[in-house]
N, C-alpha and C. Protein backbone atom coordinates (compact mmCIF):
# COMPACT_ATOMS: atom_id res chain seq x y z
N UNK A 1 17.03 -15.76 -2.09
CA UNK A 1 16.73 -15.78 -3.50
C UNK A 1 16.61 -14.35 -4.00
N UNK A 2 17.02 -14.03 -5.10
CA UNK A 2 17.09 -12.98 -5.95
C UNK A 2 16.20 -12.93 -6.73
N UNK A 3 15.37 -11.40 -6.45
CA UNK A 3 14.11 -11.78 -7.10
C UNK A 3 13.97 -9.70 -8.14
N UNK A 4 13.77 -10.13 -9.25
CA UNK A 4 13.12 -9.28 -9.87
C UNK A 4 11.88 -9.05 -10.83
N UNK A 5 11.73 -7.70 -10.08
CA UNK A 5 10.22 -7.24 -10.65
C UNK A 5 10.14 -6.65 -12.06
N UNK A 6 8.69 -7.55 -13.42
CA UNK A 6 9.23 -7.53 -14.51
C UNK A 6 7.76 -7.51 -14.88
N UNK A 7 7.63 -6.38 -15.33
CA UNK A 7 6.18 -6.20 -16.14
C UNK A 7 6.16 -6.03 -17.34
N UNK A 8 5.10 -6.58 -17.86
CA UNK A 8 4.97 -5.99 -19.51
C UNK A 8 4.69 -4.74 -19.80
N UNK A 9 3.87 -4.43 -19.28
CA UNK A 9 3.89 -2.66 -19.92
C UNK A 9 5.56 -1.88 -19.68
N UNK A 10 6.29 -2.53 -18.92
CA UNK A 10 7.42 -2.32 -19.17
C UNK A 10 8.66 -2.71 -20.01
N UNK A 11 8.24 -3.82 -20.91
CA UNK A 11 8.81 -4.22 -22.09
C UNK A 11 8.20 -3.72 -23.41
N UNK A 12 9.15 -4.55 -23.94
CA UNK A 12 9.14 -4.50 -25.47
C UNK A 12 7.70 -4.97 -26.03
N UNK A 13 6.58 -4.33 -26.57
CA UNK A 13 5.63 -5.18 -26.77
C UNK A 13 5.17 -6.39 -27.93
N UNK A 14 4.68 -7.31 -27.58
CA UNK A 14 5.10 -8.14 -28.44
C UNK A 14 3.68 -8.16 -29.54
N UNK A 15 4.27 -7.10 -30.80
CA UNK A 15 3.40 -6.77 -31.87
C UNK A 15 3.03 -8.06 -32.84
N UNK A 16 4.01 -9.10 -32.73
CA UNK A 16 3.43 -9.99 -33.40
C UNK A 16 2.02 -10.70 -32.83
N UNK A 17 1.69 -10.86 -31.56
CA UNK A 17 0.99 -11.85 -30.98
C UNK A 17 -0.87 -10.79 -30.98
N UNK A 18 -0.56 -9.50 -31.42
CA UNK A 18 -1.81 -8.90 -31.52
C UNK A 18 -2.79 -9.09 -32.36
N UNK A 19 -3.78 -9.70 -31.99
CA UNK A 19 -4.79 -10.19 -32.89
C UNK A 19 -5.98 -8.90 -32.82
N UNK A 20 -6.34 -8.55 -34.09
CA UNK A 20 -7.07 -7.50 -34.82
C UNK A 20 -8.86 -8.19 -34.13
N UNK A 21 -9.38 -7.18 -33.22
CA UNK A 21 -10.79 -7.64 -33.41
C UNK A 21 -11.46 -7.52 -34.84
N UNK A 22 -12.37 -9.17 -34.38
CA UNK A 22 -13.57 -9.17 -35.74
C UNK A 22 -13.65 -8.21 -36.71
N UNK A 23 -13.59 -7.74 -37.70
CA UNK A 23 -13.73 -6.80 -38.49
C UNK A 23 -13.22 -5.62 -38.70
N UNK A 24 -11.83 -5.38 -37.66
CA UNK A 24 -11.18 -4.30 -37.45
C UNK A 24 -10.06 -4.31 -38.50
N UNK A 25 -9.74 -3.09 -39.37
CA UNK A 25 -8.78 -3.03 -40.33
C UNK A 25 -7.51 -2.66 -39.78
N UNK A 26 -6.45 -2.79 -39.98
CA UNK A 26 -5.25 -1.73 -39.82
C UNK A 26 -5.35 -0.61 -39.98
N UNK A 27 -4.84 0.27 -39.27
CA UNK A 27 -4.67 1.64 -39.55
C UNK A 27 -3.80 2.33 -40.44
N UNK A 28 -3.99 3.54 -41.17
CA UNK A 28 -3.79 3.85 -41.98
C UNK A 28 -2.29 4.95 -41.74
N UNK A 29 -2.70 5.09 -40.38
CA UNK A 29 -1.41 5.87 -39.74
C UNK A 29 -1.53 5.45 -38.35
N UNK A 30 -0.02 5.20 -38.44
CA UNK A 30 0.45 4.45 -36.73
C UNK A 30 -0.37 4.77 -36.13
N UNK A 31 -0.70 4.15 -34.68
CA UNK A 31 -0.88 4.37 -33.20
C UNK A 31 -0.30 5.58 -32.47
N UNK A 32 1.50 4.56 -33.08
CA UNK A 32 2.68 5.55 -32.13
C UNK A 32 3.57 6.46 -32.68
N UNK A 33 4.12 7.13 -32.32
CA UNK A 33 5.46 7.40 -33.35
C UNK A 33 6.22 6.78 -33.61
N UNK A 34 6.26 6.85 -34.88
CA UNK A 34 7.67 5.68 -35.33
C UNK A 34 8.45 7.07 -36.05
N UNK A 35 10.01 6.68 -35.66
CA UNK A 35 11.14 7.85 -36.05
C UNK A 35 11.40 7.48 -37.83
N UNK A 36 11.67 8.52 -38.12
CA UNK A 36 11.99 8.18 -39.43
C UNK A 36 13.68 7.42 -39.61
N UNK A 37 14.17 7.19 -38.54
CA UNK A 37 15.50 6.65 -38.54
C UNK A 37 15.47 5.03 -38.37
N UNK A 38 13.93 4.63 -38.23
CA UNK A 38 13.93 2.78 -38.59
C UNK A 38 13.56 2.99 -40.21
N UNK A 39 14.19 1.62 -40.65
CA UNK A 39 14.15 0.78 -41.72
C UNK A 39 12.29 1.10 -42.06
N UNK A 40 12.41 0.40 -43.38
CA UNK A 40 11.60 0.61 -44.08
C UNK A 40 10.45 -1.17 -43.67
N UNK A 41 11.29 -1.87 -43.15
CA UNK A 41 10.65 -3.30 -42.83
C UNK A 41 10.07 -3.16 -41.48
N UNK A 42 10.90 -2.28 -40.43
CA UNK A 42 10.22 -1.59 -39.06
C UNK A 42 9.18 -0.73 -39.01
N UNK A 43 9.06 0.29 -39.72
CA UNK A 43 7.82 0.91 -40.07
C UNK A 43 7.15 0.29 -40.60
N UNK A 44 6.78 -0.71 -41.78
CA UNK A 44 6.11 -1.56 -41.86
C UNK A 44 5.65 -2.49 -40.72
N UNK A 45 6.37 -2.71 -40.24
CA UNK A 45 5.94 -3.63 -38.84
C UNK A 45 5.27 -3.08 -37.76
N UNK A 46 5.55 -2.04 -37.56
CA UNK A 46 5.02 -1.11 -36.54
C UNK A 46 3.68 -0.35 -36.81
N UNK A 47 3.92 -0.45 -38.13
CA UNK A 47 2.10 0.02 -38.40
C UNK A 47 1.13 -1.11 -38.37
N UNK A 48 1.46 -2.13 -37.59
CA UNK A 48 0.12 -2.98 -37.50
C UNK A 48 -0.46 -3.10 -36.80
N UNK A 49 -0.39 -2.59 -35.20
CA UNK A 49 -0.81 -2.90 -34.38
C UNK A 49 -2.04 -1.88 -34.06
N UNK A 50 -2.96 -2.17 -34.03
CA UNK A 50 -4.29 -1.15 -33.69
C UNK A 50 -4.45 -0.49 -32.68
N UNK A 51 -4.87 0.77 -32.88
CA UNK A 51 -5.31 1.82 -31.25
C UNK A 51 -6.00 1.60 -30.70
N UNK A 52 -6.09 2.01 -29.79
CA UNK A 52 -7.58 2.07 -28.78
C UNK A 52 -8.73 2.17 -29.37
N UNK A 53 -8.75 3.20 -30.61
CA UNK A 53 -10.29 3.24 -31.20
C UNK A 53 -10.76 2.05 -31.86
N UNK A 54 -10.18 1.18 -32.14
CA UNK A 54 -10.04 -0.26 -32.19
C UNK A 54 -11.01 -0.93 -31.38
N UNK A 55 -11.09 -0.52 -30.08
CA UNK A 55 -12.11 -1.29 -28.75
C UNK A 55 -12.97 -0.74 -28.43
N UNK A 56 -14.09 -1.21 -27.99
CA UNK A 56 -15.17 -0.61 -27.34
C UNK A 56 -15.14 -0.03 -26.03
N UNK A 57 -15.37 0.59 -26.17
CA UNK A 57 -15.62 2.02 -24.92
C UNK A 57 -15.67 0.70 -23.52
N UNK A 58 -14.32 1.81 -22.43
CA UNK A 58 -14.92 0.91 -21.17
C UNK A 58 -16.19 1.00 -20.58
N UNK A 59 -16.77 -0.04 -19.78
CA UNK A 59 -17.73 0.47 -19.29
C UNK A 59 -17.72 1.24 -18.15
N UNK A 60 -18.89 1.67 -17.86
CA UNK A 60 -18.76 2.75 -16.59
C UNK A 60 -18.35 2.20 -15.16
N UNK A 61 -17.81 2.98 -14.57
CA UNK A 61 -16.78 2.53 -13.08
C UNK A 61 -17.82 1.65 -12.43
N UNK A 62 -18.86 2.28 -12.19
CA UNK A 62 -20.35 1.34 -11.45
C UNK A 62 -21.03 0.14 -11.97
N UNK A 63 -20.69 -0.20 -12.48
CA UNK A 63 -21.20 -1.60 -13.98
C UNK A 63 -20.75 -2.58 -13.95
N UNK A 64 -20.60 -3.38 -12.64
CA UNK A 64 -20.05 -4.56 -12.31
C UNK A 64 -20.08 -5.71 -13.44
N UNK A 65 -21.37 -5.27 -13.55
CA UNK A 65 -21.26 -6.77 -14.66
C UNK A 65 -20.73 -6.55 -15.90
N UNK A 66 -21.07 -5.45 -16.58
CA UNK A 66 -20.22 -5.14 -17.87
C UNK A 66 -19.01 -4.96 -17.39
N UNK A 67 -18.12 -4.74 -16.62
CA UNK A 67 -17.07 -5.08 -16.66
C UNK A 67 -16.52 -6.64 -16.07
N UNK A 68 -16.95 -7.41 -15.75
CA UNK A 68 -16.99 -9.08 -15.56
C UNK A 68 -17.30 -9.83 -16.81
N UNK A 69 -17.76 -8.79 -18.10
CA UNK A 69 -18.54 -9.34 -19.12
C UNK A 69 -16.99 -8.59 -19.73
N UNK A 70 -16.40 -7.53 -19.87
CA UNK A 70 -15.14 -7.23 -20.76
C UNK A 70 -14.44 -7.65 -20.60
N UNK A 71 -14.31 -8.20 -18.80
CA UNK A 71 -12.73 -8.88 -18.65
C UNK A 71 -13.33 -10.46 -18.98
N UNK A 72 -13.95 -10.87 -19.32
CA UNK A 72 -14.38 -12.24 -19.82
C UNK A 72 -13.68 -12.49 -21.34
N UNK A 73 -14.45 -11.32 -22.12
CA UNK A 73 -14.19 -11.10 -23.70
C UNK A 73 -12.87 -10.96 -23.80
N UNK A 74 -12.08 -10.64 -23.09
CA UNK A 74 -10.67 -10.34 -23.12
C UNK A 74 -10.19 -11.15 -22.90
N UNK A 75 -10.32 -12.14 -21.79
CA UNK A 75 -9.54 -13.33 -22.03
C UNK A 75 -9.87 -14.06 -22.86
N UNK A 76 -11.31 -14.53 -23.45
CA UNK A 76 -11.38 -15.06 -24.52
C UNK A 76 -10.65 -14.70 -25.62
N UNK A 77 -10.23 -13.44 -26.15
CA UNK A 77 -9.12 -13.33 -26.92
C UNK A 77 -7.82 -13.57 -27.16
N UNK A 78 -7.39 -13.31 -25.64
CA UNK A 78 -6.13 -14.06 -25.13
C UNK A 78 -5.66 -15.26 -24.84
N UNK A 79 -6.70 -15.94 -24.89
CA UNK A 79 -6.10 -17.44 -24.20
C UNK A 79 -5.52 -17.80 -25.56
N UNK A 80 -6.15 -18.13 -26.61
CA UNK A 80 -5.53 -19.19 -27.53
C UNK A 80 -3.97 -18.33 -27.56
N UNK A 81 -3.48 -16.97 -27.63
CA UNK A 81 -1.99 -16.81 -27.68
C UNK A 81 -1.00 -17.35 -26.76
N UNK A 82 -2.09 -17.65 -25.22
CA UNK A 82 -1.14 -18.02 -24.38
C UNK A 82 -0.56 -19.23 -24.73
N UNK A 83 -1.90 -19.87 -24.73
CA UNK A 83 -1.64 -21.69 -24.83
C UNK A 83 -0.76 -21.71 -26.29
N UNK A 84 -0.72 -20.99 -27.42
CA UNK A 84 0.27 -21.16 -28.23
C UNK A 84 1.38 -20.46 -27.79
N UNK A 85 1.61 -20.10 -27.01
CA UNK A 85 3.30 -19.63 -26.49
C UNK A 85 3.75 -21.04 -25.69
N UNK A 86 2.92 -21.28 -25.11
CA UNK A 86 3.43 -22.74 -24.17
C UNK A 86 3.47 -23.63 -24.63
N UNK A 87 2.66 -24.16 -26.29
CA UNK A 87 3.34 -25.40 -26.74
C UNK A 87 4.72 -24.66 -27.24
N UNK A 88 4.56 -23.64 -27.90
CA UNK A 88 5.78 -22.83 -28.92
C UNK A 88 7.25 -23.13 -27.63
N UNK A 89 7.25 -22.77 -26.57
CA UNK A 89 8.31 -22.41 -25.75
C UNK A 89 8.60 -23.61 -24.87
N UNK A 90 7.31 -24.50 -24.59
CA UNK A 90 7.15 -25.46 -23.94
C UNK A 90 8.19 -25.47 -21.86
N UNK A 91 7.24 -24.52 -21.52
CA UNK A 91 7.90 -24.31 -20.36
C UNK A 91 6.88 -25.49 -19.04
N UNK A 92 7.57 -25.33 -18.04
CA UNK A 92 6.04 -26.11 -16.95
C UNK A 92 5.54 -25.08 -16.22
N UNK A 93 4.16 -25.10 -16.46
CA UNK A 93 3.83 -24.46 -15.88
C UNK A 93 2.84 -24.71 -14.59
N UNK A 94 2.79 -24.25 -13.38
CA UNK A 94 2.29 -24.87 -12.20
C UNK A 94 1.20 -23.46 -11.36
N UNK A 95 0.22 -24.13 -11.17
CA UNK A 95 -0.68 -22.90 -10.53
C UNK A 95 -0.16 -23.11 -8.96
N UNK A 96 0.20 -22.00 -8.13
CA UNK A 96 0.30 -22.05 -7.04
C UNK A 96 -0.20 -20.44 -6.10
N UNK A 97 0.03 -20.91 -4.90
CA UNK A 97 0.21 -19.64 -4.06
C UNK A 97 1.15 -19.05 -3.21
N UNK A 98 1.53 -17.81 -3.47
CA UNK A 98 2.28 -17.51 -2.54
C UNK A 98 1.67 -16.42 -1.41
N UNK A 99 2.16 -16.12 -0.41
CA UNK A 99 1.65 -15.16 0.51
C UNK A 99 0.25 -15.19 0.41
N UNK A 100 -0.75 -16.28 -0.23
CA UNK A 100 -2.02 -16.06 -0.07
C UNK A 100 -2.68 -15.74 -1.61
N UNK A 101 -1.37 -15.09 -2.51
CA UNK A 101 -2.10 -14.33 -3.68
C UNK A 101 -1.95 -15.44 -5.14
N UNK A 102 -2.62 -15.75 -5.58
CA UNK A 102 -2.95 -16.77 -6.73
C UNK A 102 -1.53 -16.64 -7.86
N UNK A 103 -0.64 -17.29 -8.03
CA UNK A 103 1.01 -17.55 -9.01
C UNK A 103 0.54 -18.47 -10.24
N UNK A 104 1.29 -18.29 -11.22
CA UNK A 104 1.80 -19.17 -12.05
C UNK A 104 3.18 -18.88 -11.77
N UNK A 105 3.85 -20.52 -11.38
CA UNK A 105 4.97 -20.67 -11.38
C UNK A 105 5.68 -21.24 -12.80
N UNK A 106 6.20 -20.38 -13.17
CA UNK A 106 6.73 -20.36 -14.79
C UNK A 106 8.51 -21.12 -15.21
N UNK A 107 8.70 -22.28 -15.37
CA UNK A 107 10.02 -22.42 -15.52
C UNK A 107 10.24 -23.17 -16.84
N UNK A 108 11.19 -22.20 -17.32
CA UNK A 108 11.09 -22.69 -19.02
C UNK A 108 11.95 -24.15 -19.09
N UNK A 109 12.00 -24.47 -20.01
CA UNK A 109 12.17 -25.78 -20.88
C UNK A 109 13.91 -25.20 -20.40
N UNK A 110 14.14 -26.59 -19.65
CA UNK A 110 15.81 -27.01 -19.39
C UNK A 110 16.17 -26.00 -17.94
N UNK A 111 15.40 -25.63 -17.17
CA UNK A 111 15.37 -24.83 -16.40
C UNK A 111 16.16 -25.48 -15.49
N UNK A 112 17.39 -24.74 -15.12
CA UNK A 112 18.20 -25.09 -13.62
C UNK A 112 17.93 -24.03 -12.58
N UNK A 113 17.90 -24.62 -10.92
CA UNK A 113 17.72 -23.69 -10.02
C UNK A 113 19.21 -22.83 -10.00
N UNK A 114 18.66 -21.29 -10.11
CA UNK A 114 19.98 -20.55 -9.67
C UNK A 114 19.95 -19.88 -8.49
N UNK A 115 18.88 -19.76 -8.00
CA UNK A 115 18.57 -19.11 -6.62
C UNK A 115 17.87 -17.68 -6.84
N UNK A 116 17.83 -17.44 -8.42
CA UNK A 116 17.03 -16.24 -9.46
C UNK A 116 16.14 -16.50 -9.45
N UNK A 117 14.88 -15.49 -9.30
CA UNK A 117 13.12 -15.57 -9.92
C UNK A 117 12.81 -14.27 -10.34
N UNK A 118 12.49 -14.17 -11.39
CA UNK A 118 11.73 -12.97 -12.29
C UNK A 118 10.07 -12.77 -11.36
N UNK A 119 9.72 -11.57 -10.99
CA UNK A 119 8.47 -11.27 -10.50
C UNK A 119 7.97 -10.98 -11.55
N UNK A 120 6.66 -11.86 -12.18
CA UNK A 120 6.23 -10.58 -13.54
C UNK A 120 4.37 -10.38 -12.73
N UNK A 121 4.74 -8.97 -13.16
CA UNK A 121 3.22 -8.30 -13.29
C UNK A 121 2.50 -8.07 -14.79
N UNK A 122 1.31 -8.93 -15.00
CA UNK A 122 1.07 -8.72 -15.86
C UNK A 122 0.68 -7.35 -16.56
N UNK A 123 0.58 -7.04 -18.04
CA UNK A 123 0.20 -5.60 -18.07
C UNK A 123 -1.65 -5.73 -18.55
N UNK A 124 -2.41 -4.50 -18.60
CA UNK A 124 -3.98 -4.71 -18.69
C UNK A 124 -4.42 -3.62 -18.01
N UNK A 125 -3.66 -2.46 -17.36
CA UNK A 125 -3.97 -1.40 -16.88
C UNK A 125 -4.98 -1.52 -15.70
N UNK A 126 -3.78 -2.81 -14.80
CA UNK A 126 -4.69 -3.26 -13.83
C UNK A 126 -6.85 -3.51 -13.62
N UNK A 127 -7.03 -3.58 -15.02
CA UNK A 127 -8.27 -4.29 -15.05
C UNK A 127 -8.39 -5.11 -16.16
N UNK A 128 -7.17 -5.51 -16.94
CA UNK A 128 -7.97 -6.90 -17.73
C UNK A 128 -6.53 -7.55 -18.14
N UNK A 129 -7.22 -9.19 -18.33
CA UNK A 129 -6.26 -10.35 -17.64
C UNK A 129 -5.80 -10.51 -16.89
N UNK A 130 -5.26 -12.00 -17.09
CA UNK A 130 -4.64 -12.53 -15.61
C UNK A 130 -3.46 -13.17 -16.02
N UNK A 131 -3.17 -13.67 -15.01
CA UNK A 131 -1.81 -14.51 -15.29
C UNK A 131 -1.76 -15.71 -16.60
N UNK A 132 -2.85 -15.97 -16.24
CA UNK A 132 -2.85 -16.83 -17.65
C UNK A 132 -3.08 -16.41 -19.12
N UNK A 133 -3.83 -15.45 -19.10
CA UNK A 133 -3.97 -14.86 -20.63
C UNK A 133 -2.65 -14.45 -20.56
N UNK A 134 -1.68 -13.70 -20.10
CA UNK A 134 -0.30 -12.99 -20.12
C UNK A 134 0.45 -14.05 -20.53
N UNK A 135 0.22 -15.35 -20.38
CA UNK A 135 1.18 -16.63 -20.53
C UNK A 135 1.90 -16.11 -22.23
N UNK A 136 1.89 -15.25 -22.89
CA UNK A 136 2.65 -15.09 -24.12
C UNK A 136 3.99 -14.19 -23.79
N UNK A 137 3.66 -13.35 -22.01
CA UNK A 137 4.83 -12.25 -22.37
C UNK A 137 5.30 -13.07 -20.75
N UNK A 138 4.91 -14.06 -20.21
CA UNK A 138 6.07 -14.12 -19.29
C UNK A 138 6.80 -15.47 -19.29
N UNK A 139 6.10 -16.39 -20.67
CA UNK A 139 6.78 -17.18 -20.73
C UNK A 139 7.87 -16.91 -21.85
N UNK A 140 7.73 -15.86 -22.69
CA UNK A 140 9.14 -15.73 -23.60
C UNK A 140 10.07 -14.80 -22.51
N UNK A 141 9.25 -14.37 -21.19
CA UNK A 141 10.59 -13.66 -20.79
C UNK A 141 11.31 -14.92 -19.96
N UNK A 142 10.58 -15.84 -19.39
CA UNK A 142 11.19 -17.31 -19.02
C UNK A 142 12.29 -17.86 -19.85
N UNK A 143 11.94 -17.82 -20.87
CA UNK A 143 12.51 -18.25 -22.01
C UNK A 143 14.19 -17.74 -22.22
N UNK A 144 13.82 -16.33 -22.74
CA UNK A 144 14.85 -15.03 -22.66
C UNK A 144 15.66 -15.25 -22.12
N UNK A 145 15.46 -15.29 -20.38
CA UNK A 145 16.18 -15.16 -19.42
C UNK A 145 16.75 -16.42 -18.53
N UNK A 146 16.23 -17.81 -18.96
CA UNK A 146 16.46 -18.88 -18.48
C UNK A 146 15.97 -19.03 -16.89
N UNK A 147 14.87 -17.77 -15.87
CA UNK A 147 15.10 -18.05 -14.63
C UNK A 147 13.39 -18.51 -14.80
N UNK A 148 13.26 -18.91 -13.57
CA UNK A 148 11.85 -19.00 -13.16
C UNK A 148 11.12 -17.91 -13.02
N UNK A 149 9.96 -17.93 -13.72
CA UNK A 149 9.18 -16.56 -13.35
C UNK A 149 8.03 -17.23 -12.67
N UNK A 150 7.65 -16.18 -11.43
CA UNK A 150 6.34 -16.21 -10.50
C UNK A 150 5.22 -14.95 -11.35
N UNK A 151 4.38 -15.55 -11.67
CA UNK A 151 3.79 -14.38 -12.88
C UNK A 151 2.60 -14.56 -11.67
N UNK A 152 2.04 -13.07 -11.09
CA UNK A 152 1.09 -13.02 -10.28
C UNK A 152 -0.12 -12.60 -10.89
N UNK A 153 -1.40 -13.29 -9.91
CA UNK A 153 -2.31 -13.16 -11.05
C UNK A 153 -3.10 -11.75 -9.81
N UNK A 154 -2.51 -10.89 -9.69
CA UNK A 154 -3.27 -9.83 -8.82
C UNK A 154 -5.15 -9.91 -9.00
N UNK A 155 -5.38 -9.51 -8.00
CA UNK A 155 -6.83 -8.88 -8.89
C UNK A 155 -6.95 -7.59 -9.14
N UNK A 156 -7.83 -7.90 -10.59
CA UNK A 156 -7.95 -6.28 -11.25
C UNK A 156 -9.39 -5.94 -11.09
N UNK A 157 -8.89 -4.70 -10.85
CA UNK A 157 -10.18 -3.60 -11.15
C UNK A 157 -11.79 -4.02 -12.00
N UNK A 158 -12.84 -3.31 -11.55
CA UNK A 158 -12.92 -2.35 -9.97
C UNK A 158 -12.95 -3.27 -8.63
N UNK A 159 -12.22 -4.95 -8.95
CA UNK A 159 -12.38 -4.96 -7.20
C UNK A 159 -10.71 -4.65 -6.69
N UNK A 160 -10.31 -5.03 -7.92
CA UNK A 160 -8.64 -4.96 -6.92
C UNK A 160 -8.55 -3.39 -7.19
N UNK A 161 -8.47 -2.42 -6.10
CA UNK A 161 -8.27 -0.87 -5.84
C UNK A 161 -6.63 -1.26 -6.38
N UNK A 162 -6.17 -0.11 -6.15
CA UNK A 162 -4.37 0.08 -6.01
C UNK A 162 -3.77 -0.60 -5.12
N UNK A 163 -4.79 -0.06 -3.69
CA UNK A 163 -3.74 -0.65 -2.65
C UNK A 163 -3.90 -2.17 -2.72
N UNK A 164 -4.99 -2.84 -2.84
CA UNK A 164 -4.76 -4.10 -3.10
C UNK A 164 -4.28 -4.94 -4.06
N UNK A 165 -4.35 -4.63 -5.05
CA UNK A 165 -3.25 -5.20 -5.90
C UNK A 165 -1.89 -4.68 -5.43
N UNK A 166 -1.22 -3.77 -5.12
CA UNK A 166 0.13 -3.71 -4.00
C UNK A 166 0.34 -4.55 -2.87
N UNK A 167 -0.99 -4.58 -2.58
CA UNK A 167 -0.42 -5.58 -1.23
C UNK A 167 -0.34 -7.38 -1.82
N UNK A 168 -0.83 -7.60 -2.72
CA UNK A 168 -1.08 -8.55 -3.21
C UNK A 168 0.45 -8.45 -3.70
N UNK A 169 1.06 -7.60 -4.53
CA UNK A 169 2.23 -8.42 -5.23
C UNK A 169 3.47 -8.01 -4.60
N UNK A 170 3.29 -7.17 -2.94
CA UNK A 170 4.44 -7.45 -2.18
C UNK A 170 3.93 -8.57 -0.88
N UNK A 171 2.91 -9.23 -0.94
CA UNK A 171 3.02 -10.61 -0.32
C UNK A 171 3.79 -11.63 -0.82
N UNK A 172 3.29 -11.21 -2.27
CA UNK A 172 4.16 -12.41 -3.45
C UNK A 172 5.57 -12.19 -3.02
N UNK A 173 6.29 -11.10 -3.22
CA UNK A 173 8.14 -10.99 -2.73
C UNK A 173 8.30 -11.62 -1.07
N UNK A 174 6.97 -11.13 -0.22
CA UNK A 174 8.00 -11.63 0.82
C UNK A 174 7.28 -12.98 1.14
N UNK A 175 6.45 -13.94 0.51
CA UNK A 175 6.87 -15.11 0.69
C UNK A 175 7.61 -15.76 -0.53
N UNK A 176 8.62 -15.21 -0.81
CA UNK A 176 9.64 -15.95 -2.34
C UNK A 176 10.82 -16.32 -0.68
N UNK A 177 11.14 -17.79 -1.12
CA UNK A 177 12.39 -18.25 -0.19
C UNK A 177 13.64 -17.48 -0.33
N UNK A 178 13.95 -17.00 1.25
CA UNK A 178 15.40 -16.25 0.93
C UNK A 178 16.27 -16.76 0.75
């Protein structure tokens, strides 16, 4: 089986699905750079998405619980986009394991086996969400691409270090069927 590795922080981000915390305004000047060579409807579009100063300060590296308490708040924000991508796209979705490390097995609506699987890593700067809050960016890439995606739910930070979330999502490749 043919398998590729497909993260969101390596795509296109999907500016529509960003929901503004409680009381947070738009900004008055982008985040990012936007070139003056997009349209006048793209710069409009692109100025909506909020910065970092937007969120509350991480907590400190030692602060187990405030950070069990941010990555909580965070998926609470995220879930309702997921679960509206999955009625929106209507894919099946199946909790499983591979090599030991916790999957959503992702196969969109009309899905045939090709012997293809998309690896997606979710994005969260390896400490916030999981596979399931991500359910907005790996089921439109399901979608997109017509293959099955194995969306791994690594663990994040501070318990999943580097090396363990690595070892976690090359268990995932080498138990995918060859």
């Amino acid at each position: 089986m043919k398998a590729v590795a497909f993260g969101l922080a390596g795509i296109v981000c999907l500016f529509a699905l960003v929901k503004l915390p409680h009381g947070a305004q738009l900004p008055s000047k982008p985040f990012v750079f936007i070139p003056d060579t997009v349209s006048a409807e793209a710069r409009a579009y692109l100025m909506t998405p909020p910065g970092p100063e937007g969120r509350p300060a991480a907590p400190p590296p030692d602060d187990l619980h405030a950070w069990k308490k941010a990555w909580q708040d965070r998926e609470a924000e995220r879930l309702p986009l997921a679960e509206a991508a999955v009625r929106r796209y209507g894919p099946t979705v199946t909790e499983r394991k591979l090599g030991g490390v916790p999957v959503l097995d992702i196969k969109p609506k009309g899905w045939r086996q090709s012997g293809k699987v998309l690896v997606y890593t979710h994005g969260g700067a390896y400490t916030y969400f999981s596979a399931r809050s991500s359910l907005m960016g790996s089921v439109v890439a399901a979608d997109a691409t017509g293959l099955r995606v194995i969306s791994v739910d690594y663990t994040v930070a501070p318990a999943g270090k580097w090396e363990r979330v690595t070892d976690e999502v090359l268990a995932v490749f080498a138990a995918l069927p060859k």
